[in-house]
N, C-alpha and C. Protein backbone atom coordinates (compact mmCIF):
# COMPACT_ATOMS: atom_id res chain seq x y z
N UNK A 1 -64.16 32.03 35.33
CA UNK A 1 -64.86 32.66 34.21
C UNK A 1 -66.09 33.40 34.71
N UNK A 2 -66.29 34.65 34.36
CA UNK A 2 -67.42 35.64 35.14
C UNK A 2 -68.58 35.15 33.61
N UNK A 3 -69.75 34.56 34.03
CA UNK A 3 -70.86 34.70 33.85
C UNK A 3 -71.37 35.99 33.02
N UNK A 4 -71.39 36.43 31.90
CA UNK A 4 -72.30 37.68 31.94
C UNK A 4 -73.52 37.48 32.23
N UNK A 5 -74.51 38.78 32.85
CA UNK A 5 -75.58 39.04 33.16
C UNK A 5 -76.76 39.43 32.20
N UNK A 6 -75.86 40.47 31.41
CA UNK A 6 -76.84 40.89 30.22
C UNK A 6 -75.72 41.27 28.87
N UNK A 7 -76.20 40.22 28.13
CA UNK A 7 -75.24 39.73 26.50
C UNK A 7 -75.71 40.89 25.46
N UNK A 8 -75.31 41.58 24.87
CA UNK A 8 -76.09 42.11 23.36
C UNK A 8 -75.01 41.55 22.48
N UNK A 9 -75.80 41.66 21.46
CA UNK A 9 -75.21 41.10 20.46
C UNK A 9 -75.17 41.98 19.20
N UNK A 10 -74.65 42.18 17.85
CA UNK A 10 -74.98 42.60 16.82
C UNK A 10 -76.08 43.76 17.27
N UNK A 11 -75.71 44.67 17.66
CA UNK A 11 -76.48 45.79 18.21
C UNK A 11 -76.25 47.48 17.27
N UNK A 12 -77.22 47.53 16.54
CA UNK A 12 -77.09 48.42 15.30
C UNK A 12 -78.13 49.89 15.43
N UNK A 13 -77.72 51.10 15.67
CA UNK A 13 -78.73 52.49 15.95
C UNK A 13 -77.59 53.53 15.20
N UNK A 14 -79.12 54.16 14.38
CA UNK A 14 -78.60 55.36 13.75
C UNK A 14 -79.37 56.39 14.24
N UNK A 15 -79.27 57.64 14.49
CA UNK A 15 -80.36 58.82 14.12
C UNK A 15 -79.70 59.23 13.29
N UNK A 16 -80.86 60.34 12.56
CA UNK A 16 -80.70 60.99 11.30
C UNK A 16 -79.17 61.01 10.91
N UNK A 17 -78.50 61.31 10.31
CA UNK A 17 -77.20 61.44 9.69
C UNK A 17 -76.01 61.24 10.26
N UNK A 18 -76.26 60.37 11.21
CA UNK A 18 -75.31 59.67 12.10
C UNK A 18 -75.45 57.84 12.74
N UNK A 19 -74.59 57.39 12.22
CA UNK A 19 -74.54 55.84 12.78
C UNK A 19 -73.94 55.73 13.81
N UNK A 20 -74.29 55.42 15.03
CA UNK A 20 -74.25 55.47 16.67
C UNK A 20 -73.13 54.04 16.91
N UNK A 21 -73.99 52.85 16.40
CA UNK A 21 -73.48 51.28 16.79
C UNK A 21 -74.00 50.78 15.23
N UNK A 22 -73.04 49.89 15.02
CA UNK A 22 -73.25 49.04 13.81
C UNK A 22 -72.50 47.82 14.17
N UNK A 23 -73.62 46.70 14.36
CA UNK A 23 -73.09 45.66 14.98
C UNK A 23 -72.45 45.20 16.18
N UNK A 24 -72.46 45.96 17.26
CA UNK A 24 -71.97 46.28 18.64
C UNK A 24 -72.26 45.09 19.38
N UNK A 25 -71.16 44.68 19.62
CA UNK A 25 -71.68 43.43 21.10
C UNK A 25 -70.85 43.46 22.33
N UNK A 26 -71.21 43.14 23.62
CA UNK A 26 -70.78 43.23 24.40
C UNK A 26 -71.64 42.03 25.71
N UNK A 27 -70.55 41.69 26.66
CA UNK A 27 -71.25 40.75 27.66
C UNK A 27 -70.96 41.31 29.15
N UNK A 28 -71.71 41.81 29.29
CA UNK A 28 -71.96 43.03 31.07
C UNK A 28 -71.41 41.72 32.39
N UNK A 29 -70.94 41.43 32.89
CA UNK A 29 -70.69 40.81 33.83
C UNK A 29 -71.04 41.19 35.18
N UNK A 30 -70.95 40.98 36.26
CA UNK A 30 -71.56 41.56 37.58
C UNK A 30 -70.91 42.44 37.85
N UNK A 31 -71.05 43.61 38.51
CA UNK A 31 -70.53 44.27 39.42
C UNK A 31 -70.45 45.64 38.55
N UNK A 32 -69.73 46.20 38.55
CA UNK A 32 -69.87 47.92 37.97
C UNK A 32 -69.24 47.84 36.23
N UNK A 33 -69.37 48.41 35.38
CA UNK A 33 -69.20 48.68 34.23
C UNK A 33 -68.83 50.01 33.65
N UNK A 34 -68.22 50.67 33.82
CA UNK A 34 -67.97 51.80 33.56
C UNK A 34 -68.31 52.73 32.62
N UNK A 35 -68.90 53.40 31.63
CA UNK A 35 -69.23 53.46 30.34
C UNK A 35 -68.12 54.35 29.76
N UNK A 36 -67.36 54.64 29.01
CA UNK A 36 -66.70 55.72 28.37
C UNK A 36 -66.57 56.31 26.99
N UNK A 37 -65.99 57.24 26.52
CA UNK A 37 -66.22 57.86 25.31
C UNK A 37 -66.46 59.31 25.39
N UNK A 38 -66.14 59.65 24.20
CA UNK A 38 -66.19 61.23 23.78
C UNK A 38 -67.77 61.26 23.47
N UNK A 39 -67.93 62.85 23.86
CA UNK A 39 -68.96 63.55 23.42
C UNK A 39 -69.63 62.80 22.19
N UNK A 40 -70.66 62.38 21.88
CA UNK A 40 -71.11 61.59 20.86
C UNK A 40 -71.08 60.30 20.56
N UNK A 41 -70.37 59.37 21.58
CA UNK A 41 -69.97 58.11 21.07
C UNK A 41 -71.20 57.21 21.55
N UNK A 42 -72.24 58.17 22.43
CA UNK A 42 -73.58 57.11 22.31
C UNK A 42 -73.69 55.97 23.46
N UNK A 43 -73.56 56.88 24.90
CA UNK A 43 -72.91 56.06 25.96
C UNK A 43 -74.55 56.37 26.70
N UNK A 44 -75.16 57.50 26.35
CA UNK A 44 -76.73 57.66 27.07
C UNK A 44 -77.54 56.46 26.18
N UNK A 45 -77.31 56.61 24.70
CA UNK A 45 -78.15 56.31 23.65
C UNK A 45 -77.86 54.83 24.01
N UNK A 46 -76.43 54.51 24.53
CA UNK A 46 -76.54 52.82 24.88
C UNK A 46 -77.62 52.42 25.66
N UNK A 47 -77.77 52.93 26.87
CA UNK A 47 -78.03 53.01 27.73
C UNK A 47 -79.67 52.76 27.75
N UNK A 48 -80.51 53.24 27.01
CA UNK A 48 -81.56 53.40 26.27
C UNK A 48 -82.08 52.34 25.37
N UNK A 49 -80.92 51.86 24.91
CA UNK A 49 -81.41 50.65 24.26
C UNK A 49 -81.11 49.96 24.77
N UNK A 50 -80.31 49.63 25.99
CA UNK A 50 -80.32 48.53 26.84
C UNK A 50 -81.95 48.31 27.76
N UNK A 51 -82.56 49.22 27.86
CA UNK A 51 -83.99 49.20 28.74
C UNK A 51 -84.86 49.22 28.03
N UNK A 52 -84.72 49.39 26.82
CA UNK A 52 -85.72 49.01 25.60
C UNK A 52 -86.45 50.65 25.29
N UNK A 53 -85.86 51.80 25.80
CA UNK A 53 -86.01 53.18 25.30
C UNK A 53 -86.51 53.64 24.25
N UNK A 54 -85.26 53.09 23.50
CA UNK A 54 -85.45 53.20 21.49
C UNK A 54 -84.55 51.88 21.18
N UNK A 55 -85.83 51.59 20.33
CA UNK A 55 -85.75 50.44 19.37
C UNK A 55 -84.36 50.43 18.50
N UNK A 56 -83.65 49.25 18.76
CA UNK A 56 -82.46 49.25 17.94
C UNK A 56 -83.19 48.88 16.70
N UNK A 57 -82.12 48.92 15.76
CA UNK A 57 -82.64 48.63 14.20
C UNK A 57 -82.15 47.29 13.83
N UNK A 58 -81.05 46.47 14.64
CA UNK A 58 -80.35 45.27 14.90
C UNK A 58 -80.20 45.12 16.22
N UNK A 59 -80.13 43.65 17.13
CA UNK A 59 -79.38 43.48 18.60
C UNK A 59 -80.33 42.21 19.00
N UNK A 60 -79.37 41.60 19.47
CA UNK A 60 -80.22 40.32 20.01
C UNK A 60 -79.60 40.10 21.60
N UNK A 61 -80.79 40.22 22.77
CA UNK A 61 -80.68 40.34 23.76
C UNK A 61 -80.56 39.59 24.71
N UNK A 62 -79.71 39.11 25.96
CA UNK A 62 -80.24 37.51 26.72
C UNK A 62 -79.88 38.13 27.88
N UNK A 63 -80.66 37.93 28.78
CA UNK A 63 -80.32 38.07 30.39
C UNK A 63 -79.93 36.47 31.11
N UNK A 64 -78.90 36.59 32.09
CA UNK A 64 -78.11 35.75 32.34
C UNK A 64 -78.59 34.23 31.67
N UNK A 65 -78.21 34.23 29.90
CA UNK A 65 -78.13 33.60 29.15
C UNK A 65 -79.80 32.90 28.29
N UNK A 66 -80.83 33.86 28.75
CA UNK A 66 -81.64 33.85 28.29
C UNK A 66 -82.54 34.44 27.86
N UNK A 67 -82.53 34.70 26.32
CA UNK A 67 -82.60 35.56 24.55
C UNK A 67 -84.30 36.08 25.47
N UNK A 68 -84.18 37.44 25.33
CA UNK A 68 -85.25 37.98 25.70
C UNK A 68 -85.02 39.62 24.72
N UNK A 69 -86.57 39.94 24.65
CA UNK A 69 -86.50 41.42 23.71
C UNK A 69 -86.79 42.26 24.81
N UNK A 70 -86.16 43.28 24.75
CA UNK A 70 -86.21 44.74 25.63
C UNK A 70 -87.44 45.21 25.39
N UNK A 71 -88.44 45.46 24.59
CA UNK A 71 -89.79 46.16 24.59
C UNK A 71 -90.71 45.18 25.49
N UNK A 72 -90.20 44.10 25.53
CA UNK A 72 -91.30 43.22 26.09
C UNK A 72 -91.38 43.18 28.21
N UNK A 73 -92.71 43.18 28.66
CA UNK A 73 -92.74 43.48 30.05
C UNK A 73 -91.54 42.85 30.81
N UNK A 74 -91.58 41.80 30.69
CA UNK A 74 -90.64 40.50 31.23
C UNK A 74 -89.18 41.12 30.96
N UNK A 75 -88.97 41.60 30.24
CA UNK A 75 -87.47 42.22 30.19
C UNK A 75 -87.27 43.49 31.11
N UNK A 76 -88.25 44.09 31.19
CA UNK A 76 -88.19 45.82 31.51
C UNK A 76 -88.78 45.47 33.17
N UNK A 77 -88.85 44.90 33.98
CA UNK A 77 -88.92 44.02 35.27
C UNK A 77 -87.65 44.17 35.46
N UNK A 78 -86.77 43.22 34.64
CA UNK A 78 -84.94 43.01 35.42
C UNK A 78 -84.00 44.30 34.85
N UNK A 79 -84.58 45.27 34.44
CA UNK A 79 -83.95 46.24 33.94
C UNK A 79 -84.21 47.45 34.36
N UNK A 80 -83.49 48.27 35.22
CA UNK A 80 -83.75 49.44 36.16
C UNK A 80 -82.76 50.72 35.41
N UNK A 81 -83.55 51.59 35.18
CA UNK A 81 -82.67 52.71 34.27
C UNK A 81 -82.86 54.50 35.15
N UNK A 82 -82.16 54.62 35.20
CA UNK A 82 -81.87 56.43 35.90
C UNK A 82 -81.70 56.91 34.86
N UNK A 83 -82.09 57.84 34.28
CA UNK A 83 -81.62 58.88 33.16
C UNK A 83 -81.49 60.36 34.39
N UNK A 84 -80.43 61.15 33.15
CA UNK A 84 -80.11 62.15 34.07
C UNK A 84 -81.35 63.31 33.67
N UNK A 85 -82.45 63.52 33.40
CA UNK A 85 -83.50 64.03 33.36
C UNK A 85 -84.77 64.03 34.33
N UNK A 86 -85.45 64.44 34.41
CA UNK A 86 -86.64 64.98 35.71
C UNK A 86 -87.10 63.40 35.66
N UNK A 87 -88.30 63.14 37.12
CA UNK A 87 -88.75 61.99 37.12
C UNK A 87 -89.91 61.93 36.25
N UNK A 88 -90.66 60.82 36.41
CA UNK A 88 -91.85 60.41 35.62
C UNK A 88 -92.80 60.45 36.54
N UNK A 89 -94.26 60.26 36.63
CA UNK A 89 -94.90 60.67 37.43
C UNK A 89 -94.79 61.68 38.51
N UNK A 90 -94.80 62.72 38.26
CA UNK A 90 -94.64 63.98 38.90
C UNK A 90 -95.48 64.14 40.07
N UNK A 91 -96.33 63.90 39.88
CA UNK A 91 -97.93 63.74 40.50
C UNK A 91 -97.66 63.24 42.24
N UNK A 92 -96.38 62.53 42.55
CA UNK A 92 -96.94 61.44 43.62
C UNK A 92 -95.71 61.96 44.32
N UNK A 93 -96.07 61.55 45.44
CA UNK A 93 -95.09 62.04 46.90
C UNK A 93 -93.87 60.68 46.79
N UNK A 94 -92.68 61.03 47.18
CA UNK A 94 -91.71 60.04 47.38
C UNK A 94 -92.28 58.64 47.56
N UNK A 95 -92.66 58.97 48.66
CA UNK A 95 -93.39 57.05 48.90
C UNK A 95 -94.23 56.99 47.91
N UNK A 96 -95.23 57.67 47.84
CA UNK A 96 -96.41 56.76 46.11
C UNK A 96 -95.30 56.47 45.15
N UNK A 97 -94.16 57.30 45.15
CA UNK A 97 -93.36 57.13 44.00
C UNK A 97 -92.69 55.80 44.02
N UNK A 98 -92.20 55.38 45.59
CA UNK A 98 -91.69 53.75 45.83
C UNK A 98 -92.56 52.75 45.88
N UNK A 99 -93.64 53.13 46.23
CA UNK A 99 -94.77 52.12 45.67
C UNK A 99 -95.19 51.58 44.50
N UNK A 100 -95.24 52.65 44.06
CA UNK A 100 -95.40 52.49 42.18
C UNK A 100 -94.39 51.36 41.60
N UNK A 101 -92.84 51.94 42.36
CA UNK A 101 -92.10 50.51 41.85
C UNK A 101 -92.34 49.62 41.92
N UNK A 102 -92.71 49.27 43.23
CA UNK A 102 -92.74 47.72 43.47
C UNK A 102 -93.72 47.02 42.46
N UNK A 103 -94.81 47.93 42.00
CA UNK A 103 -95.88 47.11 40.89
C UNK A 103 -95.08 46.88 39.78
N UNK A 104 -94.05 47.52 39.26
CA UNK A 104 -93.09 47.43 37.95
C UNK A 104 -91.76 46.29 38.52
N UNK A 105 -91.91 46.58 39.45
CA UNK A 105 -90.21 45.80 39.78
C UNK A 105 -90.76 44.62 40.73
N UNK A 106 -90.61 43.36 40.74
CA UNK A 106 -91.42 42.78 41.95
C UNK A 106 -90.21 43.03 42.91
N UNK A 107 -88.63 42.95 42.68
CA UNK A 107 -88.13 42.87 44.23
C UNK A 107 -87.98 44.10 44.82
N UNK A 108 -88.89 45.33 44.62
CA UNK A 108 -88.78 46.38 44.84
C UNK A 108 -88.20 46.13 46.61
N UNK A 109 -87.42 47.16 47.81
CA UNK A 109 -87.54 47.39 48.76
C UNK A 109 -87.98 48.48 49.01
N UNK A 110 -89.15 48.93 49.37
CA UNK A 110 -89.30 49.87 49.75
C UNK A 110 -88.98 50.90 50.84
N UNK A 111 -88.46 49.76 51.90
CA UNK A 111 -87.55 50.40 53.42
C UNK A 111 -86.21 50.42 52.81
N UNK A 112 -85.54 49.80 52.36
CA UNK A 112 -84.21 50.08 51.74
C UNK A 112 -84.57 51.82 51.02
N UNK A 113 -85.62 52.21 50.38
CA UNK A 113 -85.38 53.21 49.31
C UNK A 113 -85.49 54.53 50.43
N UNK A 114 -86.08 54.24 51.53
CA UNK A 114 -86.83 54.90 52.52
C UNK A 114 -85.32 55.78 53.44
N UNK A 115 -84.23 54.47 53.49
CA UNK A 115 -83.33 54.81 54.29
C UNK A 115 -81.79 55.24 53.21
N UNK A 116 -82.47 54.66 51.68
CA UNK A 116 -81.31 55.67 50.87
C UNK A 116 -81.88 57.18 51.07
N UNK A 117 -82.88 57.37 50.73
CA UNK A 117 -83.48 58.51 50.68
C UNK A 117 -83.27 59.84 52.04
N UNK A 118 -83.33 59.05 53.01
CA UNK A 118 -82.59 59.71 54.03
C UNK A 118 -81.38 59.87 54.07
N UNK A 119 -80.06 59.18 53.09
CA UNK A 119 -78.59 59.06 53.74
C UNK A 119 -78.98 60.09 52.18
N UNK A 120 -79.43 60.70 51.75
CA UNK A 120 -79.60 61.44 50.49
C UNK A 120 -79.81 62.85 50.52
N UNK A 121 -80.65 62.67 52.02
CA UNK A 121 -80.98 64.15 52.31
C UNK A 121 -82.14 64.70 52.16
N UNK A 122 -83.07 63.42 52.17
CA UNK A 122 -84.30 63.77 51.36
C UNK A 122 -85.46 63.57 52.44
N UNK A 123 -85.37 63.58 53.86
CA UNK A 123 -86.29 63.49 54.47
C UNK A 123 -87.05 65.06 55.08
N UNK A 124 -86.96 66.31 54.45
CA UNK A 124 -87.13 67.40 54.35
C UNK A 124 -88.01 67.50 53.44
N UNK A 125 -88.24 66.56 52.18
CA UNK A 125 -88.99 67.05 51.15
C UNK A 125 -89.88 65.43 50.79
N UNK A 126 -89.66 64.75 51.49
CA UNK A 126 -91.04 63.51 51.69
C UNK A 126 -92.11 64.00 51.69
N UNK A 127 -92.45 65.18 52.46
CA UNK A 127 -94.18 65.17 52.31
C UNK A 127 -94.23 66.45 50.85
N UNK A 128 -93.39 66.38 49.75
CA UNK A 128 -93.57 67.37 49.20
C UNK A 128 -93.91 66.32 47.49
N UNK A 129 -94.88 66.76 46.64
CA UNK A 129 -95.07 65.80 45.12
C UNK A 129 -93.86 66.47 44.42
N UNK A 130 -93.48 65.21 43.87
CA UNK A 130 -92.19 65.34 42.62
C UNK A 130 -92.40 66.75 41.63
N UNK A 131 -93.11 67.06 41.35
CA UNK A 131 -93.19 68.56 40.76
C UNK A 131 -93.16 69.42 41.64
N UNK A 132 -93.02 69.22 42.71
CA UNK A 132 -92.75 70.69 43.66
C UNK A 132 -91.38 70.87 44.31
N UNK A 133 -90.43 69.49 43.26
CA UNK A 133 -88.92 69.24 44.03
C UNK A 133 -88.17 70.01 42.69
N UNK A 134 -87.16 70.28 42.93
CA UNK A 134 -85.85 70.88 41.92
C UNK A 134 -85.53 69.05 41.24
N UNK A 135 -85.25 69.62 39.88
CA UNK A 135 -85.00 68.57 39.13
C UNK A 135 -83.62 67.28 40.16
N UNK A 136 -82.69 68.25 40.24
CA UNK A 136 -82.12 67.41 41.30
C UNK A 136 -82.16 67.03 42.30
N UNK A 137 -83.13 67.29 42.92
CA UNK A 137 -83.76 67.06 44.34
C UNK A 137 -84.84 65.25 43.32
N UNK A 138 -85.43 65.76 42.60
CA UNK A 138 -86.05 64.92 41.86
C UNK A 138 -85.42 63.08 41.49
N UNK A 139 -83.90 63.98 41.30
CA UNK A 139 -83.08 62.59 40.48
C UNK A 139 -82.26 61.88 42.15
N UNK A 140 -82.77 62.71 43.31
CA UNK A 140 -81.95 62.06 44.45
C UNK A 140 -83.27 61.13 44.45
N UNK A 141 -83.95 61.12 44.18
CA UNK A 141 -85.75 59.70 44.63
C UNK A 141 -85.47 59.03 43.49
N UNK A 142 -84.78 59.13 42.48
CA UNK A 142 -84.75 58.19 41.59
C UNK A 142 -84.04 57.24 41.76
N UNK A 143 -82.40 58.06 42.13
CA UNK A 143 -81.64 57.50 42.62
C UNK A 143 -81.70 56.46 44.15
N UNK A 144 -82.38 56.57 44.80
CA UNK A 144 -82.90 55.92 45.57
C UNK A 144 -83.56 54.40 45.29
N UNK A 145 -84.51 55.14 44.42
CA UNK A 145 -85.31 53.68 43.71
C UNK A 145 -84.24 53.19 43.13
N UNK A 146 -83.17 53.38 42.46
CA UNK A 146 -82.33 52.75 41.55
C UNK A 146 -81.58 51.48 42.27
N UNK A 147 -81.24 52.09 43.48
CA UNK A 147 -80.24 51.48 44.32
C UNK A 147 -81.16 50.43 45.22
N UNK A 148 -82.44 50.63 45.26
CA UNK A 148 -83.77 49.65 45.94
C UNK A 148 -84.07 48.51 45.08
N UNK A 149 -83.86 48.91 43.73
CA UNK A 149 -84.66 47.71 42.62
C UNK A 149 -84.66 46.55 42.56
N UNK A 150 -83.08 46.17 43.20
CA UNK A 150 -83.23 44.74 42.89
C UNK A 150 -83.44 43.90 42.10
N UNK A 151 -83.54 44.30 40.78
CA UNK A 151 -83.46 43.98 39.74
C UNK A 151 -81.88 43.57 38.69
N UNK A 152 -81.58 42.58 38.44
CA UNK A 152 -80.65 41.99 37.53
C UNK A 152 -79.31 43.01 37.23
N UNK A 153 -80.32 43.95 36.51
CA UNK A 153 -79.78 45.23 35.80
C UNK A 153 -79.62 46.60 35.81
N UNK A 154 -78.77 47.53 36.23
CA UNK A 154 -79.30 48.42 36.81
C UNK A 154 -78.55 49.29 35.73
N UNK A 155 -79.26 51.06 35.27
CA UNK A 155 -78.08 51.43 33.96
C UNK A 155 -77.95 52.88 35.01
N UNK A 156 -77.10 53.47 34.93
CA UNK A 156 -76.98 54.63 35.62
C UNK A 156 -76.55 55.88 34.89
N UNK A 157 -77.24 56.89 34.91
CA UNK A 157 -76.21 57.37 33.85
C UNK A 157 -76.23 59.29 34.28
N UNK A 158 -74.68 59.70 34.42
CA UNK A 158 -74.43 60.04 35.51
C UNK A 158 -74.77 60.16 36.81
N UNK A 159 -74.63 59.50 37.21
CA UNK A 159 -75.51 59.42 38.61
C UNK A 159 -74.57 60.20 39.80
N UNK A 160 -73.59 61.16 39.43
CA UNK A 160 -73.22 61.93 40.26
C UNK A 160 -73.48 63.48 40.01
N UNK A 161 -73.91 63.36 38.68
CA UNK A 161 -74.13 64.82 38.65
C UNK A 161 -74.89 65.66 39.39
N UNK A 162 -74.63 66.99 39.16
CA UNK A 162 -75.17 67.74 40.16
C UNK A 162 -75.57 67.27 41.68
N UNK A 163 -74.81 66.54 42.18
CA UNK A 163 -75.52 66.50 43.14
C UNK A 163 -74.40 67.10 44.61
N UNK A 164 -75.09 67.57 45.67
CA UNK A 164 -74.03 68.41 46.71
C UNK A 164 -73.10 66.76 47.14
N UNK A 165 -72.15 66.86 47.99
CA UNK A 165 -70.38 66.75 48.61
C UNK A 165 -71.23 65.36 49.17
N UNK A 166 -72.17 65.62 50.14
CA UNK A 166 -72.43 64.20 50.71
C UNK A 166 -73.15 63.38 50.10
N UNK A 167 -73.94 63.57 49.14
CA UNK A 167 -74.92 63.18 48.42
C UNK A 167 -73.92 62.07 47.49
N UNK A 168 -72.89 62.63 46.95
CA UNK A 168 -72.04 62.10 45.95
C UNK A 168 -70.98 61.23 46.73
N UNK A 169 -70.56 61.17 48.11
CA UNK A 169 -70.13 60.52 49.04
C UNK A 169 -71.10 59.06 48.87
N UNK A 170 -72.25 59.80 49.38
CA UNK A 170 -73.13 58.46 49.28
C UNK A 170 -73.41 57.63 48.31
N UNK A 171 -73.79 58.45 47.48
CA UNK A 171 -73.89 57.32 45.72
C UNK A 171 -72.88 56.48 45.43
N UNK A 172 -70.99 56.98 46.03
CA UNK A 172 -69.69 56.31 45.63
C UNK A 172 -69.82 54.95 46.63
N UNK A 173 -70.32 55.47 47.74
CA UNK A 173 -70.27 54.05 48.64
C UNK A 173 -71.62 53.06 48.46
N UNK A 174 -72.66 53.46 47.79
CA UNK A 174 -73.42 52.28 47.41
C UNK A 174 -72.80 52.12 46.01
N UNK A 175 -72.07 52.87 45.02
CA UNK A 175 -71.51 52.02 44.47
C UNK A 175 -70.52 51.05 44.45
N UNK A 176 -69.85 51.30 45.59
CA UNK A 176 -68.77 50.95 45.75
C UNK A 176 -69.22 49.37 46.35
N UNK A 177 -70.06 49.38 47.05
CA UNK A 177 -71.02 48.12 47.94
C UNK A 177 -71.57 46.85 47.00
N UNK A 178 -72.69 47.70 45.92
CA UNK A 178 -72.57 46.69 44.82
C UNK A 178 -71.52 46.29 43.46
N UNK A 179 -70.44 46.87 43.62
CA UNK A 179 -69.16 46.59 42.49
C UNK A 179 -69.28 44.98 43.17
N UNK A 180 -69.03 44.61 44.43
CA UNK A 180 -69.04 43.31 45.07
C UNK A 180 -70.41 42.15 44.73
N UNK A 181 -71.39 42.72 44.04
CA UNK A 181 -72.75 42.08 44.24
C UNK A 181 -72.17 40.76 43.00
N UNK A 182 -72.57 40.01 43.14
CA UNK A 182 -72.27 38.34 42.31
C UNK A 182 -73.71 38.53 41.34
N UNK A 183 -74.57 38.56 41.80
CA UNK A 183 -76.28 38.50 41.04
C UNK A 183 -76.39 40.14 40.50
N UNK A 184 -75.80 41.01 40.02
CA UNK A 184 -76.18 42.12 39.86
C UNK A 184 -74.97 42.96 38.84
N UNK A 185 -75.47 43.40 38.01
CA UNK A 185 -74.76 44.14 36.30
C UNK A 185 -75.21 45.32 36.77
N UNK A 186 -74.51 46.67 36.67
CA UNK A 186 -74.24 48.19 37.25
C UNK A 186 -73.73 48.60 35.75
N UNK A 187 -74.69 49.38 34.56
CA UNK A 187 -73.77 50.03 33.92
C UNK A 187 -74.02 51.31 33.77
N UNK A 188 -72.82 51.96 34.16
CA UNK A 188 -72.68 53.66 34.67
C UNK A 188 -72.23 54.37 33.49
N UNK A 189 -72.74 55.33 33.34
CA UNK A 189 -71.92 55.92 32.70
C UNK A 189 -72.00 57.74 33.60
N UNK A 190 -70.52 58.38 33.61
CA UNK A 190 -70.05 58.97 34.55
C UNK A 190 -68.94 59.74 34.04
N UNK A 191 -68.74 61.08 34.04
CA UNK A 191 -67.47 61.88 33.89
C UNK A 191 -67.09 62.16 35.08
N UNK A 192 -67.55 61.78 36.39
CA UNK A 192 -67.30 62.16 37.64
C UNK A 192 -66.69 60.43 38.00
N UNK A 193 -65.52 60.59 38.62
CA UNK A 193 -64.88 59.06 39.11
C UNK A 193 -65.78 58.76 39.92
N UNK A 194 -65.63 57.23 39.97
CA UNK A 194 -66.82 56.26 40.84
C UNK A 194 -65.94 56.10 42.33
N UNK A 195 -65.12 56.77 43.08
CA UNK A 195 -64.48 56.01 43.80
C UNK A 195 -63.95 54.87 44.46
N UNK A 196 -64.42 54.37 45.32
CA UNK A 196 -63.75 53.30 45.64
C UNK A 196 -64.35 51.53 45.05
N UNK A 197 -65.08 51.99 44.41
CA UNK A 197 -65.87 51.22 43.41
C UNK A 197 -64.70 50.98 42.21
N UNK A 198 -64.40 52.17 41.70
CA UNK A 198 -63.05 51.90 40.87
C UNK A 198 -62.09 50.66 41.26
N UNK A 199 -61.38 50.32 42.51
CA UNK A 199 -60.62 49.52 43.24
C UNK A 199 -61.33 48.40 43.23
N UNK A 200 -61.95 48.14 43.28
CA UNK A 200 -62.88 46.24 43.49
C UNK A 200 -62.33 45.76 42.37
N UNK A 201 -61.92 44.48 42.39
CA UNK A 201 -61.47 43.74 41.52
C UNK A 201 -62.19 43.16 40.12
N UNK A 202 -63.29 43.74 40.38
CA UNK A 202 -64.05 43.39 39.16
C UNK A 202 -65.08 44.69 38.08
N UNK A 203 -64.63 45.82 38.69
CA UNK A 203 -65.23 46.66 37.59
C UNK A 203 -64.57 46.53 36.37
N UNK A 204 -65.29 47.14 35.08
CA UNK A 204 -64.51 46.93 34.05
C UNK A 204 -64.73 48.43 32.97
N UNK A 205 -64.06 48.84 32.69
CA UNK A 205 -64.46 50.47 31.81
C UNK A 205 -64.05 49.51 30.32
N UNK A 206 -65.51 50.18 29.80
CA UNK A 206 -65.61 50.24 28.29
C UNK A 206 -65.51 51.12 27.09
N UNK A 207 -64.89 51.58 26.67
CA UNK A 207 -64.68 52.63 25.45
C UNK A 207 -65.31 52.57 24.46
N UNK A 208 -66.65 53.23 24.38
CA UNK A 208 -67.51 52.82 22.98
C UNK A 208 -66.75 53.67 21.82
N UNK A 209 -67.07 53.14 20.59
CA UNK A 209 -66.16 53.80 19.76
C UNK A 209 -67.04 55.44 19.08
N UNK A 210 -65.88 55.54 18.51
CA UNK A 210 -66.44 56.55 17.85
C UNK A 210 -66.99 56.62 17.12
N UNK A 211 -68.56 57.43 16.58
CA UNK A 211 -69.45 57.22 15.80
C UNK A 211 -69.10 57.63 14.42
N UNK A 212 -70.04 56.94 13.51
CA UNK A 212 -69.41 56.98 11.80
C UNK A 212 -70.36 57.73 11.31
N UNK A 213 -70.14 58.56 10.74
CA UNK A 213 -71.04 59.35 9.48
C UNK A 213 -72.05 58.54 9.04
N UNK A 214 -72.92 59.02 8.56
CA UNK A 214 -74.16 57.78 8.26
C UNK A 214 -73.87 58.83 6.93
């Protein structure tokens, strides 16, 4: 019996004239998670309220079996989120940027993020601040930190996009590395196949449904 990592429960989000989840539950188990669904079915917007983003309107939360709220610090510690948008603190050079984690994340690695960051392609633009990188140049340091965190939970969401032939080589084989992790929940969401991450005996693809008229 696989353990889930991170439980929701009764998990309920509308925006304006559309109901997203009404009553949604699900139990994340280790290793990769697949996210799926059509255009609209609310696979970013999950994603978001799994890290405590936007406030569900219903959902009751437990990390490996213990009831915790997503807005609160103690939750947002074991919960590591990539959005496919520019970074946050613009201001700081790659490393201030892995530093910064470690004050948010305690198991931050910072030499782990040092040597994704190189198999990334990114040791050309280390001495350069996050506003002076291309948005995707931007989401390869995120992606870095993502795969450093060490944290419980990790949400990914496309994490292959845009990015060049080796870059996306690389992301498939650290995903493919933690699909195996026992202590660690991966939920992706991806129109680009995960490769050999797909094959591990324990990923699992989820089909969120389709959203209802509010």
């Amino acid at each position: 019996m696989i353990v889930p990592i991170l439980q929701v429960q009764n998990l309920s989000f509308s925006y304006p004239g559309r109901q997203v989840f009404t009553g949604w539950s699900h139990a994340f188990g280790p290793g990769i998670t697949w996210l799926r669904g059509s255009n609209g079915s609310g696979k970013s917007t999950l994603l978001k309220l799994l890290v405590g983003a936007l406030p569900a309107v219903t959902g009751d939360y437990a990390l490996n079996g213990v009831p915790m709220r997503p807005e609160t610090p103690a939750y947002r510690r074991e919960v590591f989120w990539c959005g496919p948008g520019a970074v946050a603190f613009e201001h700081l050079l790659p490393s201030e940027f892995f530093g910064f984690m470690v004050g948010l994340y305690p198991g931050f690695d910072t030499v782990l993020a040092q040597d994704v960051a190189d198999d990334l392609g990114l040791t050309p633009f280390m001495g350069r601040r996050l506003r002076e990188m291309s948005t995707g140049t931007q989401r390869k340091v995120w992606l870095a930190a993502a795969f450093s965190a060490n944290t419980p939970v990790v949400l990914l969401d496309e994490p292959l996009a845009a990015l060049d032939l080796r870059s996306m080589h690389v992301v498939r084989e650290l995903l493919s590395h933690y699909a195996a992790d026992p202590g660690s929940a991966w939920i992706v969401v991806s129109h680009e196949d995960l490769g050999e991450a797909e094959a591990h005996p324990h990923p699992r693809m989820v089909m969120l449904p389709e959203p209802d008229a509010a």
